[in-house]
Protein backbone atom coordinates (compact mmCIF):
# COMPACT_ATOMS: atom_id res chain seq x y z
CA UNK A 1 4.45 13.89 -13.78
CA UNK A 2 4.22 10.92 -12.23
CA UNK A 3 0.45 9.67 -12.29
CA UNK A 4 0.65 6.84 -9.55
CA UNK A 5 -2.07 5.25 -7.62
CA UNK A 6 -4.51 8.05 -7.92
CA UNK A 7 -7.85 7.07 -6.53
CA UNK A 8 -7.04 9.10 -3.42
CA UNK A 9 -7.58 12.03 -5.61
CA UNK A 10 -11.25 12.05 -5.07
CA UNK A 11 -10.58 12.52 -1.41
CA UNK A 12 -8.61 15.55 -1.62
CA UNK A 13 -11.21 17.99 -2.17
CA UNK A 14 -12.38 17.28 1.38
CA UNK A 15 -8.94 17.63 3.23
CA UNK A 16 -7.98 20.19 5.88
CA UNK A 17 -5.16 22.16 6.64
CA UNK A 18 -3.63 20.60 9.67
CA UNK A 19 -1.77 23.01 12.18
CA UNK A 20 1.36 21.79 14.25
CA UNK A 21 1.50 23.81 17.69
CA UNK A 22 1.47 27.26 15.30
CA UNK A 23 3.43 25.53 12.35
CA UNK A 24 1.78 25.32 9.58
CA UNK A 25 2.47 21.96 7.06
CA UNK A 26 3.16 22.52 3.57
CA UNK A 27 -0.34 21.93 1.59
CA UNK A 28 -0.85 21.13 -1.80
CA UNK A 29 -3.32 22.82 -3.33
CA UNK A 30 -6.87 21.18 -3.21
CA UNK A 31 -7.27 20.14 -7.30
CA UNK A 32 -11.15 20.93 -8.11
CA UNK A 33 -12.25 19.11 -11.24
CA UNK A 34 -12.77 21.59 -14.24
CA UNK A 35 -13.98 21.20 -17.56
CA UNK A 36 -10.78 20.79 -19.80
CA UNK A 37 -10.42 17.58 -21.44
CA UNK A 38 -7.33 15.81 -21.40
CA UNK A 39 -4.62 16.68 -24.18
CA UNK A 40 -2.35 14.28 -26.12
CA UNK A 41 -0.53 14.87 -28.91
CA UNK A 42 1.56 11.65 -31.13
CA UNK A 43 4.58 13.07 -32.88
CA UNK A 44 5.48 10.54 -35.25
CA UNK A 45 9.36 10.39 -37.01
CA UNK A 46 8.47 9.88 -40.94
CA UNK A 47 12.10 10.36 -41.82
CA UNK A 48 13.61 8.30 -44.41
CA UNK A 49 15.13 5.45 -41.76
CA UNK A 50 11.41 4.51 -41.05
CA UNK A 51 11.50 2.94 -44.70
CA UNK A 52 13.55 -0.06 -42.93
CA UNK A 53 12.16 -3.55 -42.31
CA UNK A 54 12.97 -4.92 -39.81
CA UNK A 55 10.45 -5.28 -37.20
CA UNK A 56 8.89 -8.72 -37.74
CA UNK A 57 9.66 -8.49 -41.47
CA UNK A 58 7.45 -5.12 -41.78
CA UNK A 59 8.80 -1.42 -42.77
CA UNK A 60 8.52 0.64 -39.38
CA UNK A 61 6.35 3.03 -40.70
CA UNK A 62 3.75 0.44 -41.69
CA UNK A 63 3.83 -0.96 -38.29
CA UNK A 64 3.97 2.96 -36.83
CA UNK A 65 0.41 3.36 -39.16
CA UNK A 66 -1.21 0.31 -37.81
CA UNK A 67 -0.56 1.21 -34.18
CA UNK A 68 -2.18 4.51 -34.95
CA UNK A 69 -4.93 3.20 -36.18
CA UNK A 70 -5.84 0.76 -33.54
CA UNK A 71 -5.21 3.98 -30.62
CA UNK A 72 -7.63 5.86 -32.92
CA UNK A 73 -10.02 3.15 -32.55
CA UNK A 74 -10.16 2.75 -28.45
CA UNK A 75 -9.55 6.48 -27.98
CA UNK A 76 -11.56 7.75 -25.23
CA UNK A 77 -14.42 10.00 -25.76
CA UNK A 78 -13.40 12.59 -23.23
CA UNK A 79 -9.94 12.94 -24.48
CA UNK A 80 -8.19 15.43 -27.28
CA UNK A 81 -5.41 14.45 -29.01
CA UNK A 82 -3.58 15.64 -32.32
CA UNK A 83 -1.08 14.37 -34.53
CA UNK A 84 2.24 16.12 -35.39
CA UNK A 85 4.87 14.20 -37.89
CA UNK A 86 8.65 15.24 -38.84
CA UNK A 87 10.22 14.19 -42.03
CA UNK A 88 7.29 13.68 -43.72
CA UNK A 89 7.60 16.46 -46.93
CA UNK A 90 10.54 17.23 -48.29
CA UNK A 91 12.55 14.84 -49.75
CA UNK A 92 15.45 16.68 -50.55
CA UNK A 93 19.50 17.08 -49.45
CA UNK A 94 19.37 21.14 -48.18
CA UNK A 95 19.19 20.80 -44.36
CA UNK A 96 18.10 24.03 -43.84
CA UNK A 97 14.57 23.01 -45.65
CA UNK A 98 14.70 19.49 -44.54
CA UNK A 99 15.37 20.78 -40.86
CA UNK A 100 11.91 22.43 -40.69
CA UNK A 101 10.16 19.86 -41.68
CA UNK A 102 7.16 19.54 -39.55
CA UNK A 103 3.57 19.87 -40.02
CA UNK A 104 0.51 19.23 -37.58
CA UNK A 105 -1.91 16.98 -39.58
CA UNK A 106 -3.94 16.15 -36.89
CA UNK A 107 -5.54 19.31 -34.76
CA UNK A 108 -5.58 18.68 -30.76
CA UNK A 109 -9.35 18.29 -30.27
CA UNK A 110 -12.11 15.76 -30.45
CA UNK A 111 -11.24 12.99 -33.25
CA UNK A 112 -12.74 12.87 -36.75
CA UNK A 113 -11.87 9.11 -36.69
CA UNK A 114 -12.03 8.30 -40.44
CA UNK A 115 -10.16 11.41 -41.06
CA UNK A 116 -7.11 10.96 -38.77
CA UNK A 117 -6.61 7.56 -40.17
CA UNK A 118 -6.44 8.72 -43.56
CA UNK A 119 -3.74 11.49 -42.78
CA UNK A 120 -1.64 8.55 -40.98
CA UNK A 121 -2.20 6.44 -43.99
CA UNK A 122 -0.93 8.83 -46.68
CA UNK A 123 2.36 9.05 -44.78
CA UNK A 124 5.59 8.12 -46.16
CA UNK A 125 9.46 8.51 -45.33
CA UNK A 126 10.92 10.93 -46.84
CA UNK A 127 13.42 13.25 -44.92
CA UNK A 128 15.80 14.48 -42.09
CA UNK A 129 14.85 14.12 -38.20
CA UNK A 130 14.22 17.50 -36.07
CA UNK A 131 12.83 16.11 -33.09
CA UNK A 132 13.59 18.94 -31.37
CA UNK A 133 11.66 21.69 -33.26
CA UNK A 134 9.08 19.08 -33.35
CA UNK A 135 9.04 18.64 -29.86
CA UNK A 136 8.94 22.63 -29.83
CA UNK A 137 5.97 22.90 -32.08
CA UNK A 138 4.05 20.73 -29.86
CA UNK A 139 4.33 21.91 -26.79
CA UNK A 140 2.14 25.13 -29.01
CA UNK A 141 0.08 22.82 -29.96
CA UNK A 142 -1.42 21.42 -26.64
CA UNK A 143 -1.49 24.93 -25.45
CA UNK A 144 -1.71 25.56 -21.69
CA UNK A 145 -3.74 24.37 -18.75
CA UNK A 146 -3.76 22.99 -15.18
CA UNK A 147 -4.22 19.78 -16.59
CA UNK A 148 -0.80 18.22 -17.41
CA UNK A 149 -0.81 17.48 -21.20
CA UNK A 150 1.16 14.59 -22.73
CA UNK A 151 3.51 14.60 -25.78
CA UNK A 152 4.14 10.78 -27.44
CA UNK A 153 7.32 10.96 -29.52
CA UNK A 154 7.58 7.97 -31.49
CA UNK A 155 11.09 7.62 -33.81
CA UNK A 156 13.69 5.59 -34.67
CA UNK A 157 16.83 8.08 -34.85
CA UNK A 158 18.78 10.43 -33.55
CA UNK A 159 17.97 13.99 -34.41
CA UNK A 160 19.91 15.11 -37.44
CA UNK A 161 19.31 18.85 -37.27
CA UNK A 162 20.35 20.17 -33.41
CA UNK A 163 20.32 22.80 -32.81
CA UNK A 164 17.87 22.85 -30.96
CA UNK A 165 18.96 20.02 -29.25
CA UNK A 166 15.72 17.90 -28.61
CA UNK A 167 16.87 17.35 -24.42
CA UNK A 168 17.85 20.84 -24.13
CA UNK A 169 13.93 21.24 -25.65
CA UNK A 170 12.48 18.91 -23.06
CA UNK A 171 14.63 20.59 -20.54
CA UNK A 172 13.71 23.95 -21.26
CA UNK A 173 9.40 22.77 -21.52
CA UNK A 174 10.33 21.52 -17.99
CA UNK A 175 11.04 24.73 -16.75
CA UNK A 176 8.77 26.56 -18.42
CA UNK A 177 6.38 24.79 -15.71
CA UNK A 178 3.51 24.12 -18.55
CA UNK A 179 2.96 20.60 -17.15
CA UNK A 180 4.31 18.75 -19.66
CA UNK A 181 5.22 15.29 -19.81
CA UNK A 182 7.39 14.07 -22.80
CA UNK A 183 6.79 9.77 -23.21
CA UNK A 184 9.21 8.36 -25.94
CA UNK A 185 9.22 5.05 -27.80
CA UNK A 186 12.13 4.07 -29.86
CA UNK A 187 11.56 1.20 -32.92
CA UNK A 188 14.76 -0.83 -32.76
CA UNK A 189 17.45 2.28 -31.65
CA UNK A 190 20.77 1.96 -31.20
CA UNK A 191 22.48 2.90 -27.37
CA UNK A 192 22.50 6.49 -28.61
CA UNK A 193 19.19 7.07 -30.12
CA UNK A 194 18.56 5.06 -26.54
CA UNK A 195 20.10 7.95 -24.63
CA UNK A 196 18.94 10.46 -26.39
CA UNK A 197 15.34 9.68 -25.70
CA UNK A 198 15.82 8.59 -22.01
CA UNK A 199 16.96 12.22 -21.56
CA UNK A 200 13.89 13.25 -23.41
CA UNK A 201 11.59 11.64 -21.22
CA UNK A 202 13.45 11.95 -18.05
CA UNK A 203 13.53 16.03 -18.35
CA UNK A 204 10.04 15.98 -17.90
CA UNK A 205 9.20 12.95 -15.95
CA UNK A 206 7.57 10.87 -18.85
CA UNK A 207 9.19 7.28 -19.24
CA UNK A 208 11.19 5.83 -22.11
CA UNK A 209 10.29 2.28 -23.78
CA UNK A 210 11.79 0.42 -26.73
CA UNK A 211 9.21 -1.07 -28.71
CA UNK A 212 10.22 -4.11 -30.76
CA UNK A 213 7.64 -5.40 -31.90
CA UNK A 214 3.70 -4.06 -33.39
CA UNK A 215 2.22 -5.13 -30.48
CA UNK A 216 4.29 -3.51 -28.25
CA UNK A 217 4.05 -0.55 -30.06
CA UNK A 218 0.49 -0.58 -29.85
CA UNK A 219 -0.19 -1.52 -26.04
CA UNK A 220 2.35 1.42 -25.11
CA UNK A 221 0.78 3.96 -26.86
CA UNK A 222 -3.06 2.59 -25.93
CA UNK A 223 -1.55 3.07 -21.94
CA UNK A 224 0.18 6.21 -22.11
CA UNK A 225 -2.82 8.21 -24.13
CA UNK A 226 -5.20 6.52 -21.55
CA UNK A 227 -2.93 7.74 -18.92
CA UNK A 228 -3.37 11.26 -19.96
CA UNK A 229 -7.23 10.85 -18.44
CA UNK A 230 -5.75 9.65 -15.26
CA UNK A 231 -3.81 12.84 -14.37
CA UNK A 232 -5.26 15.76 -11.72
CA UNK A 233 -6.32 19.16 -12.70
CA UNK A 234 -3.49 20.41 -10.88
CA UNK A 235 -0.04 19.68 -10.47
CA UNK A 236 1.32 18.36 -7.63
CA UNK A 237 3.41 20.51 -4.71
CA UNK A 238 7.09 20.25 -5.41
CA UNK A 239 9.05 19.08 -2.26
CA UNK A 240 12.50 17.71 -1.38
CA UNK A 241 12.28 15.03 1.44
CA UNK A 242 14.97 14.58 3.84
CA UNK A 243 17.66 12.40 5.10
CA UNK A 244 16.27 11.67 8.28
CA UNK A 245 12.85 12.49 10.21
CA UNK A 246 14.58 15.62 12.03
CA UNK A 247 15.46 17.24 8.83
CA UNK A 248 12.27 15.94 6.75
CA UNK A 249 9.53 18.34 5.42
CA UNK A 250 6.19 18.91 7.55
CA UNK A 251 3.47 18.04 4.43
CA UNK A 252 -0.19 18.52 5.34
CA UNK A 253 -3.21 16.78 3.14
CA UNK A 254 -2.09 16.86 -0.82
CA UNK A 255 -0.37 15.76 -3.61
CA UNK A 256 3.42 16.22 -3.81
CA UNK A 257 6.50 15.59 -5.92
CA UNK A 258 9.85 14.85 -5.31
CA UNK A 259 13.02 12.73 -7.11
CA UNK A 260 14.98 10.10 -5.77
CA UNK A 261 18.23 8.41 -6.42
CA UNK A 262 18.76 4.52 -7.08
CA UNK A 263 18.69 2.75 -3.40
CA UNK A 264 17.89 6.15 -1.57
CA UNK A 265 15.06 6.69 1.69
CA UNK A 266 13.43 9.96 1.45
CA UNK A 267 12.00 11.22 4.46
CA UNK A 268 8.95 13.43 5.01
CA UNK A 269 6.49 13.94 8.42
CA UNK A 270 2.76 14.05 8.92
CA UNK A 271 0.69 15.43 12.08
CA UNK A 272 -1.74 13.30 12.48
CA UNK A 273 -4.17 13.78 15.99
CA UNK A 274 -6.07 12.03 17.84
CA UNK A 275 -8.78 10.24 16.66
CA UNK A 276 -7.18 10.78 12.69
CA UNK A 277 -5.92 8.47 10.16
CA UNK A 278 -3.43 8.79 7.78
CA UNK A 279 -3.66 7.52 4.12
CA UNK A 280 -0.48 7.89 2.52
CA UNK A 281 0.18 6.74 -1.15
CA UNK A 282 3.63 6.38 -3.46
CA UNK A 283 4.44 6.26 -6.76
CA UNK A 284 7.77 5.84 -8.20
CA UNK A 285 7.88 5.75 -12.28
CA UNK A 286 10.47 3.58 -13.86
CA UNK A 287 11.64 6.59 -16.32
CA UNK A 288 14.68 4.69 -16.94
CA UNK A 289 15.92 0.78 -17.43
CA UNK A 290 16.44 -0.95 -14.54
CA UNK A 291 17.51 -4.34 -13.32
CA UNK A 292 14.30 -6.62 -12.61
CA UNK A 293 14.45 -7.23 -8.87
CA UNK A 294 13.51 -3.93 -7.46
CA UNK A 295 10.95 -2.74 -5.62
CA UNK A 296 9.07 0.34 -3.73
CA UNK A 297 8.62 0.21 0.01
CA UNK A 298 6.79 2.88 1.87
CA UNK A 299 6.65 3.10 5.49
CA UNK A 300 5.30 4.86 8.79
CA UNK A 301 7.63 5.44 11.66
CA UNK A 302 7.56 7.39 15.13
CA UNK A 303 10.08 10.19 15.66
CA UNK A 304 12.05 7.98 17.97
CA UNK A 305 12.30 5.20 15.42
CA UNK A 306 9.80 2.76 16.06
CA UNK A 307 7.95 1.12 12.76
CA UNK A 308 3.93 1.93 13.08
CA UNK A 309 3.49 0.29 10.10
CA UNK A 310 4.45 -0.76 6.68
CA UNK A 311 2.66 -0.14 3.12
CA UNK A 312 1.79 -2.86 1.07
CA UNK A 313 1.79 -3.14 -2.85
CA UNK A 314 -0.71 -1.28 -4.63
CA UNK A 315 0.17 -1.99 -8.16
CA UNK A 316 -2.10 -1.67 -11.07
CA UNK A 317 0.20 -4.25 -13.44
CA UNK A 318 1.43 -1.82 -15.24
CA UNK A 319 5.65 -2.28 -15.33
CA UNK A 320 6.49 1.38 -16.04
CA UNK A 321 4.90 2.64 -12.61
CA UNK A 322 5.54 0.72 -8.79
CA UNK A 323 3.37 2.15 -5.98
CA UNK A 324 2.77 1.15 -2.10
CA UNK A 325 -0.29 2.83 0.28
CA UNK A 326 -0.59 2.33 3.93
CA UNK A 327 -3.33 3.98 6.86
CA UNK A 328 -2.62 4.29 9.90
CA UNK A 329 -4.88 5.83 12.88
CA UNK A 330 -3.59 8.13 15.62
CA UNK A 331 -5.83 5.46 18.02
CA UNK A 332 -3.19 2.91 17.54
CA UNK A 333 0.17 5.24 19.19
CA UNK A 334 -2.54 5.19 22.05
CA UNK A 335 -3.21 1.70 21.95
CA UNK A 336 0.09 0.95 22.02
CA UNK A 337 1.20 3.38 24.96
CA UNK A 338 -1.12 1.56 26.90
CA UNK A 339 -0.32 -1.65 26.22
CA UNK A 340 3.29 -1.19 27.47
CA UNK A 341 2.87 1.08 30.14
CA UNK A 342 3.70 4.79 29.30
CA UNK A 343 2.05 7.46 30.85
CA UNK A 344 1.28 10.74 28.27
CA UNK A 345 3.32 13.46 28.89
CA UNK A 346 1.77 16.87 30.00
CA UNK A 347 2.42 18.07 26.32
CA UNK A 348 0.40 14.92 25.06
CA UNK A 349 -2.56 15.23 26.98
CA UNK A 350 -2.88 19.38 25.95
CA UNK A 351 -2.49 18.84 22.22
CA UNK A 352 -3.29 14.66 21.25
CA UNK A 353 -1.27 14.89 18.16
CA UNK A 354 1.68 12.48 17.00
CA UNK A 355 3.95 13.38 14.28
CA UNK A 356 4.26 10.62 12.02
CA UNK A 357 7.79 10.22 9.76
CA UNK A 358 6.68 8.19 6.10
CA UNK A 359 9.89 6.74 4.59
CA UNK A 360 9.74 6.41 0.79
CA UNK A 361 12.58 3.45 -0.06
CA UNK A 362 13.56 1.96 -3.11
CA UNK A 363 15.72 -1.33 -3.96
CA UNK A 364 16.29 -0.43 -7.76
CA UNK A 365 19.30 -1.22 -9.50
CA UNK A 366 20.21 0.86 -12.77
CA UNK A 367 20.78 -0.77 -16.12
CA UNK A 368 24.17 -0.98 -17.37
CA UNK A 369 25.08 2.34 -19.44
CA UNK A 370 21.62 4.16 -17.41
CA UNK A 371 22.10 7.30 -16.35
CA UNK A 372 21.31 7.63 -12.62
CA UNK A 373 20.78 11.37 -12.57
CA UNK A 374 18.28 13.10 -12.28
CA UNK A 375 16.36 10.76 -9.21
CA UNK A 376 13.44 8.80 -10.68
CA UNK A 377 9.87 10.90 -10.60
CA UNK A 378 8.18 10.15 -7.07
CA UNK A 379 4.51 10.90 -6.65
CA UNK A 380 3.60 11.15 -2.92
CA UNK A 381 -0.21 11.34 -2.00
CA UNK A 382 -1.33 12.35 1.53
CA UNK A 383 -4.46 12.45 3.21
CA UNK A 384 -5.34 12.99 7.00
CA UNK A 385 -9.95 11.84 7.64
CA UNK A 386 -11.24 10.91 10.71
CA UNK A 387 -10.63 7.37 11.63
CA UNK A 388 -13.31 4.99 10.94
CA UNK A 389 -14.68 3.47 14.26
CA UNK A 390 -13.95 -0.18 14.89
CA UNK A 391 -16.32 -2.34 15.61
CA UNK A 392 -16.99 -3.35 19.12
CA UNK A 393 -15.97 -6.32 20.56
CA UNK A 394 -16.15 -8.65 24.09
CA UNK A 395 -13.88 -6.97 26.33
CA UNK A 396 -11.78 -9.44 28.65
CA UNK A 397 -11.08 -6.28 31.17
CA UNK A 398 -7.90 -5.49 32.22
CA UNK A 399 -5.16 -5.79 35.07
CA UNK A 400 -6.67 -7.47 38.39
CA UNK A 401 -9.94 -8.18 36.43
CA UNK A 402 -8.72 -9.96 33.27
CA UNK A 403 -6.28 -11.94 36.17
CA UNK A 404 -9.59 -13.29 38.11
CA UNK A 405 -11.52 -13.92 34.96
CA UNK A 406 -8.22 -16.44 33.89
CA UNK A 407 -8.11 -17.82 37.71
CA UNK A 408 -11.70 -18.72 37.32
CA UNK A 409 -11.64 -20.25 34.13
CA UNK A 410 -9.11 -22.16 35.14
CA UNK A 411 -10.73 -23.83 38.05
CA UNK A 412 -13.60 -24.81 36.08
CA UNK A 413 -11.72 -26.30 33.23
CA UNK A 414 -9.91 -28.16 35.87
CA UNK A 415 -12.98 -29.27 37.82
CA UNK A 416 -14.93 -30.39 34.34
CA UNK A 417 -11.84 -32.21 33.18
CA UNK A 418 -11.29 -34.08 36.86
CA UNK A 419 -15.08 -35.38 36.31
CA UNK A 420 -15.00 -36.44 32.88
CA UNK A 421 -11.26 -38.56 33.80
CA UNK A 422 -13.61 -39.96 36.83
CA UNK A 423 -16.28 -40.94 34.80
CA UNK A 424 -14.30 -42.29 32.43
CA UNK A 425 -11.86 -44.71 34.65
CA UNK A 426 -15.52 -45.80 36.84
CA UNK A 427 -17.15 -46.96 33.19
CA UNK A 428 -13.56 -48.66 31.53
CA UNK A 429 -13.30 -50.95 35.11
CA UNK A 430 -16.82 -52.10 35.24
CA UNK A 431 -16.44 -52.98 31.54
CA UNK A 432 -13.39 -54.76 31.52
């Protein structure tokens, strides 16, 4: 899914279960670093409509070829990725040949450089469009894994051969559970090649962008196969957050994954103890077009309302992907009880621990014609360490002390300034 702020991830191999009075919080699974390189595979539309020209006065496909050649360029060493066309071969009018025309020319592994570009190069439009066996073909391709491959399906039409039915495909990938993300680019589509892919992408929580121009082309591509390095070994828990604190999940340490609507607050709780702090990370990805004033708010209340704290923006600049992190130590709810006056109940003082409700809240308003189900991907990332100590500090005492330390300060400032005004009036009159 969603990869959002992730350089928490390195943390989570050292997290602990944490135990509410005999209820156990829901713990993702602790992802341990393995071997297996990340997998992308580009699925490029060669049908005939690519022949058109008219993206900056270029054919599509030429501007498709020279995108590919610059990702092949800055691909990173540690990643595998393959190359899968449709509508490349057959150039006739019998659907049921043109249909299956698909063909890997790129194998998923490490990249012969000079020899990918060559297969891209040869490439020229020829036939129908069956995303949706290609989109099949390469789920087989990337094979399975814990690590969550990526497909990129770049085309500029609507399939011409369902069925299948390329979002039924990305639909039924989704629930195969193979962690699979689908990312789409359209060159210059019309609303319905538009919806088509948006339904693509969303079915698997990969994003949708229109790329108009070479460059654009090019940069989205270069970010999405560098996101597939950025992605855990393991996919994150699957949760539903609540309403409301009372009816919100209890989540331990872990990554987790939930959807939510347009304008919706998703609740979930943490225990956090005594003496803990909580790190708590969100990442919403913009699957879908939406208005430009949005924004992602995440936030850390106590059960009877009161704001702890508030995250603050932890955006990488990337547009696709909005993310807020806060901390927040278990110190501070005892801090603040002393500060106004409470006394612990018995409960508190036989088990320190505060249960802390994180609000996930978005302002986003959908593009006109943009479908608003299902909710946009959310990434939460939670982690519980022992607080870090603060420094120490001059301590002004409290109560009857810190009174007599201000009564005596006061009395000398007074006395100091009465002698200085003396002084002062003695010297201006023997002056004058």
């Amino acid at each position: 899914m969603i990869n959002i702020k992730r350089s928490t991830a390195a943390l989570l191999g050292l997290m602990a279960a944490v135990p509410l009075l005999g209820i156990q919080p829901a713990n993702a699974a602790e992802p341990t670093r393995t071997s297996e390189a990340p997998r992308v595979e580009l699925v490029l539309d060669v049908s005939g409509s690519m022949r058109a020209r008219d993206i900056g006065g270029r054919s599509r496909i030429a501007v498709a070829q020279e995108a590919f050649n610059e990702v092949v360029d800055a691909l990173p060493e540690t990643t595998e990725l393959g190359i899968r066309v449709l509508g490349a071969t057959y150039p006739g009018d019998d659907p049921a040949i043109g249909c299956r025309d698909t063909q890997q020319i790129v194998p998923v592994g490490p990249v012969d450089k000079p020899a990918a570009k060559a297969a891209v190069a040869d490439l020229r439009p020829t036939g129908y469009t069956p995303v949706g066996l290609a989109l099949r073909e390469a789920a087989k391709d990337l094979g399975t894994g814990d690590t969550t491959r990526r497909i990129v399906l770049i085309t500029d039409g609507e399939d011409t051969c369902a069925p299948p039915d390329p979002c039924e495909v990305a639909r039924e990938l989704a629930a195969q559970g193979m962690h699979l993300v689908v990312d789409t680019l359209g060159l210059a589509p019309d609303d319905k090649v538009r919806n088509q892919l948006v339904c693509i992408a969303s079915a698997t929580g990969g994003t949708y962008t229109a790329a108009e121009s070479a460059e654009d082309l090019t940069d989205r591509i270069k970010q999405l196969v560098d996101r597939a390095s950025d992605t855990y070994t393991q996919a994150p828990a699957l949760v539903a957050g609540g309403e409301e604190c009372a009816k919100a999940p209890l989540l331990g340490p872990g990554v987790y994954t939930d959807r939510e609507s347009f304008s919706e607050h998703r609740w979930y709780r943490v225990p956090v103890r005594t003496g803990e702090e909580l790190r708590a990370s969100v990442s919403v990805s913009l699957d879908r077009p939406v208005s430009r004033d949005y924004g992602v708010l995440l936030r850390a209340t106590a059960t009877d309302g009161r704001e702890l704290v508030r995250g603050t923006d932890a955006g990488s600049g990337r547009t696709d992907v909005l993310s807020a992190g806060l901390r927040w130590s278990g110190a501070e709810e005892e801090a603040l009880e002393e500060t106004v006056g409470a006394s612990p109940s018995p409960t508190a003082s036989a088990e320190p621990l505060t249960t802390v409700c994180l609000v996930v809240s978005n302002s986003f308003a959908p593009a006109a014609g943009t479908r608003t189900t299902p909710g946009m991907p959310v990434e939460l990332t939670i982690d519980v360490v022992e607080a870090a100590p603060t420094p120490d500090g001059p301590d002004l005492g409290r109560g009857w002390v810190l009174l007599l330390l201000l009564t005596v300060a006061g009395l000398v400032t007074g006395l100091v300034s009465g002698l200085l005004t003396r002084w002062w009036v003695a010297t201006w009159r023997e002056n004058r």
